[in-house]
Protein backbone atom coordinates (compact mmCIF):
# COMPACT_ATOMS: atom_id res chain seq x y z
CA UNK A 1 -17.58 -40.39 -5.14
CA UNK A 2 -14.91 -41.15 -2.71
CA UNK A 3 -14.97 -43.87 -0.15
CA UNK A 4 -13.04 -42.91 3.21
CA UNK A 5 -12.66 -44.47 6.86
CA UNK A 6 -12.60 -42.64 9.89
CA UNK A 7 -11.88 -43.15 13.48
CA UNK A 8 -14.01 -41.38 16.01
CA UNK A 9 -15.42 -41.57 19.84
CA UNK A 10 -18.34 -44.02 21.05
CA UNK A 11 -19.83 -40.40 22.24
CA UNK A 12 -19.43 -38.69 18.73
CA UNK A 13 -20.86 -41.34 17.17
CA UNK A 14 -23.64 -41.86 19.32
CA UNK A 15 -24.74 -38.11 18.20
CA UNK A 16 -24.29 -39.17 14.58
CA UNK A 17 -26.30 -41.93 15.26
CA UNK A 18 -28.84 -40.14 16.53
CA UNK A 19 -29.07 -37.18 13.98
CA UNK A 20 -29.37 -39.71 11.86
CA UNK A 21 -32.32 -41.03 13.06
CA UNK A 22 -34.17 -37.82 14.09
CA UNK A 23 -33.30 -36.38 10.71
CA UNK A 24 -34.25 -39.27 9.01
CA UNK A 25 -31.32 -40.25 7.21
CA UNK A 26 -30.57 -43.69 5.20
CA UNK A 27 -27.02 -43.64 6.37
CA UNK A 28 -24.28 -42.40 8.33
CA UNK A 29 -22.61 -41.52 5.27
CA UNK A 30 -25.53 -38.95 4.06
CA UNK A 31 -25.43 -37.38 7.42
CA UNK A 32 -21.79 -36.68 7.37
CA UNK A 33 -22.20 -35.08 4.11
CA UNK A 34 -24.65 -32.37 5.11
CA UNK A 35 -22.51 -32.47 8.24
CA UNK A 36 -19.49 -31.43 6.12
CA UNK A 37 -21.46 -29.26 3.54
CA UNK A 38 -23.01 -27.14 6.27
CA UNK A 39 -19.07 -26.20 7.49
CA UNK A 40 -17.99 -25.45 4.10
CA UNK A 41 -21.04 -23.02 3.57
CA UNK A 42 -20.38 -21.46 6.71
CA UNK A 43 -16.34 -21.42 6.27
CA UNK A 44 -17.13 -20.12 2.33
CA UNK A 45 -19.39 -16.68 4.11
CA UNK A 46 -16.80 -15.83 6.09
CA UNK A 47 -14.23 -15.01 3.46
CA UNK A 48 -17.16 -14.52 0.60
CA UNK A 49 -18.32 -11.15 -0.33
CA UNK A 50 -21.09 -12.49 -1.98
CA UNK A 51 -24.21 -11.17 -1.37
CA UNK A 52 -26.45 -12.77 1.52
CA UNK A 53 -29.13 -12.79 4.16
CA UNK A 54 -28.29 -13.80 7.82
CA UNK A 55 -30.58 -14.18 11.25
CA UNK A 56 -28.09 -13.52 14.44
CA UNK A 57 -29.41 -14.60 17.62
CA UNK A 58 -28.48 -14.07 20.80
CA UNK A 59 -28.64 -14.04 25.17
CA UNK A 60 -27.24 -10.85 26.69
CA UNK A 61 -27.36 -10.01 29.82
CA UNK A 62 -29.24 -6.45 30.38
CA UNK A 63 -27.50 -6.00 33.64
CA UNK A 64 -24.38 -5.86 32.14
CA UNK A 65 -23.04 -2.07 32.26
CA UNK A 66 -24.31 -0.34 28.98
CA UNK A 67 -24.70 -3.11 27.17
CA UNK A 68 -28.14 -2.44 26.06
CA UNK A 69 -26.58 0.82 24.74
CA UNK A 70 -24.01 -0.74 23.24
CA UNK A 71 -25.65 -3.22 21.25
CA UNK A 72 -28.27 -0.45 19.65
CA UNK A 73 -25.37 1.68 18.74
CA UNK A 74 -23.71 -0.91 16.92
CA UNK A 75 -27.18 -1.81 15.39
CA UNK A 76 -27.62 2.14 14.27
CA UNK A 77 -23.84 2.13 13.26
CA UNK A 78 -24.68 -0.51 11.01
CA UNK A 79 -28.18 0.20 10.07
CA UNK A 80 -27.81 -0.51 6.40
CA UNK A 81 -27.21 -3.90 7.11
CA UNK A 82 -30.36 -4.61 9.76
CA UNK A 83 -33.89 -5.33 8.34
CA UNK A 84 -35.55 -6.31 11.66
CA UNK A 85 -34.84 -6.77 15.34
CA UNK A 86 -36.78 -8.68 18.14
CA UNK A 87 -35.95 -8.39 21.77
CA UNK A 88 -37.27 -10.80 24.22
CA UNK A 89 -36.92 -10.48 27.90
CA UNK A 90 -36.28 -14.35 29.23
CA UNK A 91 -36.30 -13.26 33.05
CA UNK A 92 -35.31 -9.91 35.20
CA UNK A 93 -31.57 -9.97 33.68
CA UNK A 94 -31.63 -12.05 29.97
CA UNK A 95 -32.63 -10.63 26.92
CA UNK A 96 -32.84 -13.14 23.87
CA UNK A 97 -32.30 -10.45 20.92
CA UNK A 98 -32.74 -11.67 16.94
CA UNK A 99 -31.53 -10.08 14.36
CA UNK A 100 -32.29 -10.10 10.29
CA UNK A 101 -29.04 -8.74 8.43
CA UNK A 102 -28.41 -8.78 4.70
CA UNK A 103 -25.25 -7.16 3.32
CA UNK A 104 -22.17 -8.76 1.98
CA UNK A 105 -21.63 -11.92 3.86
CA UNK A 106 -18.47 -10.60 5.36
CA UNK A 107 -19.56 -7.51 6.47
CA UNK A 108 -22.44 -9.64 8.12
CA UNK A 109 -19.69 -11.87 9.69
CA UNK A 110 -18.23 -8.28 10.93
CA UNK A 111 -21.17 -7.47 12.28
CA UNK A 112 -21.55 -10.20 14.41
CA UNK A 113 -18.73 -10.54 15.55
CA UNK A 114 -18.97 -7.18 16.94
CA UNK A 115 -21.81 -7.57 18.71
CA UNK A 116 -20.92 -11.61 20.33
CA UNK A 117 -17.60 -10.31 21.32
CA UNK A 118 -19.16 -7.48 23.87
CA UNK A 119 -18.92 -8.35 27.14
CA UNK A 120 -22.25 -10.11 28.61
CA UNK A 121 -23.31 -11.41 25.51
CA UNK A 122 -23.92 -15.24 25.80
CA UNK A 123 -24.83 -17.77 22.98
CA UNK A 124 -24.30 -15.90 19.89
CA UNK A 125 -25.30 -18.17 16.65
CA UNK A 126 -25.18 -16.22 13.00
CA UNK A 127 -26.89 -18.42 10.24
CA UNK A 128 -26.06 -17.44 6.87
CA UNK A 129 -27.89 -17.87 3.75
CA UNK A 130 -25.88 -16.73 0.55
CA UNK A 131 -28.51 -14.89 -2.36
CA UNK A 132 -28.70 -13.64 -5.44
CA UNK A 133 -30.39 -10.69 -6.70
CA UNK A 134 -32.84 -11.48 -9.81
CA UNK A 135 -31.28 -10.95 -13.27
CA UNK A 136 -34.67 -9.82 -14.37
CA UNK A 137 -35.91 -6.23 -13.46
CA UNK A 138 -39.74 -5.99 -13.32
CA UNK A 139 -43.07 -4.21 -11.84
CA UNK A 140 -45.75 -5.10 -10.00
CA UNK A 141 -48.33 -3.13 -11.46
CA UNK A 142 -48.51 -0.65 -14.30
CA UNK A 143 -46.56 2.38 -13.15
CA UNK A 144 -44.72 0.77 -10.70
CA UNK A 145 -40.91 1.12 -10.00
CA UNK A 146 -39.20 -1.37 -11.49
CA UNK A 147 -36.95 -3.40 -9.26
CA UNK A 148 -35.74 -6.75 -8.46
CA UNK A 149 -35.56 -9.31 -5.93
CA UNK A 150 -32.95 -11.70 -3.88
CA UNK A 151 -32.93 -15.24 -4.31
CA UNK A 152 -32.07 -17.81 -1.78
């Protein structure tokens, strides 16, 4: 393991500090890890066409000129990719809308970058959790189609 010194801002830090203690932490040093793992997982699904599972979330505005339309066209365009969708109306004009995807992660990232980029779409987040599917093929019951599962 590799010791290293940083300089950062009394705000920064006070946000470390504070992670720290609200995720219950022993040390700065174990919070900047997951700090810096957590990037590298995210930077690795961008570029990985590894299999994996995602949840996008996001505010859009349903006044915004067919955006509704928009988005569930892009959502049918891509239906191989969506397992479930949730729409929640916030107030007369915001729509909180989640999103389960599963595909290769940078298809995923495609995805949601399609649908964050449209115009009145407001605080897009996509969390990505790589898988793997099951080496071991299998039934539930006797005559059942075999098949496997994903493992996160």
């Amino acid at each position: 393991m590799q010791r290293i010194t940083i300089t950062i801002d009394d705000d920064l830090l006070e946000v470390v500090d504070a992670m720290t203690r609200e995720r219950g932490y022993d040390s700065r040093s174990e919070a900047f890890r997951d700090i810096v793992r957590e990037v590298a997982n995210r930077e690795q699904g961008k570029t990985s066409n590894a299999l994996c599972i995602a949840v996008l979330g996001y505010v859009f505005d349903y006044g915004t000129r067919d955006l509704a339309q928009r988005l569930t066209r892009l959502q049918h365009e891509h239906h191989d990719m969506f397992a479930a969708n949730m729409r929640v109306p916030l107030d007369h004009t915001s729509c909180l809308e989640v999103s389960a995807l599963r595909g290769p992660a940078q298809a995923v990232q495609h995805v949601a970058d399609e649908i964050s980029t449209q115009r009145g779409v407001r605080h897009a987040n996509l969390h990505v959790v790589p898988v793997k599917v099951s080496d071991h093929p299998h039934r539930h019951e006797a005559g059942g189609t075999p098949h496997q599962h994903i493992q996160a």
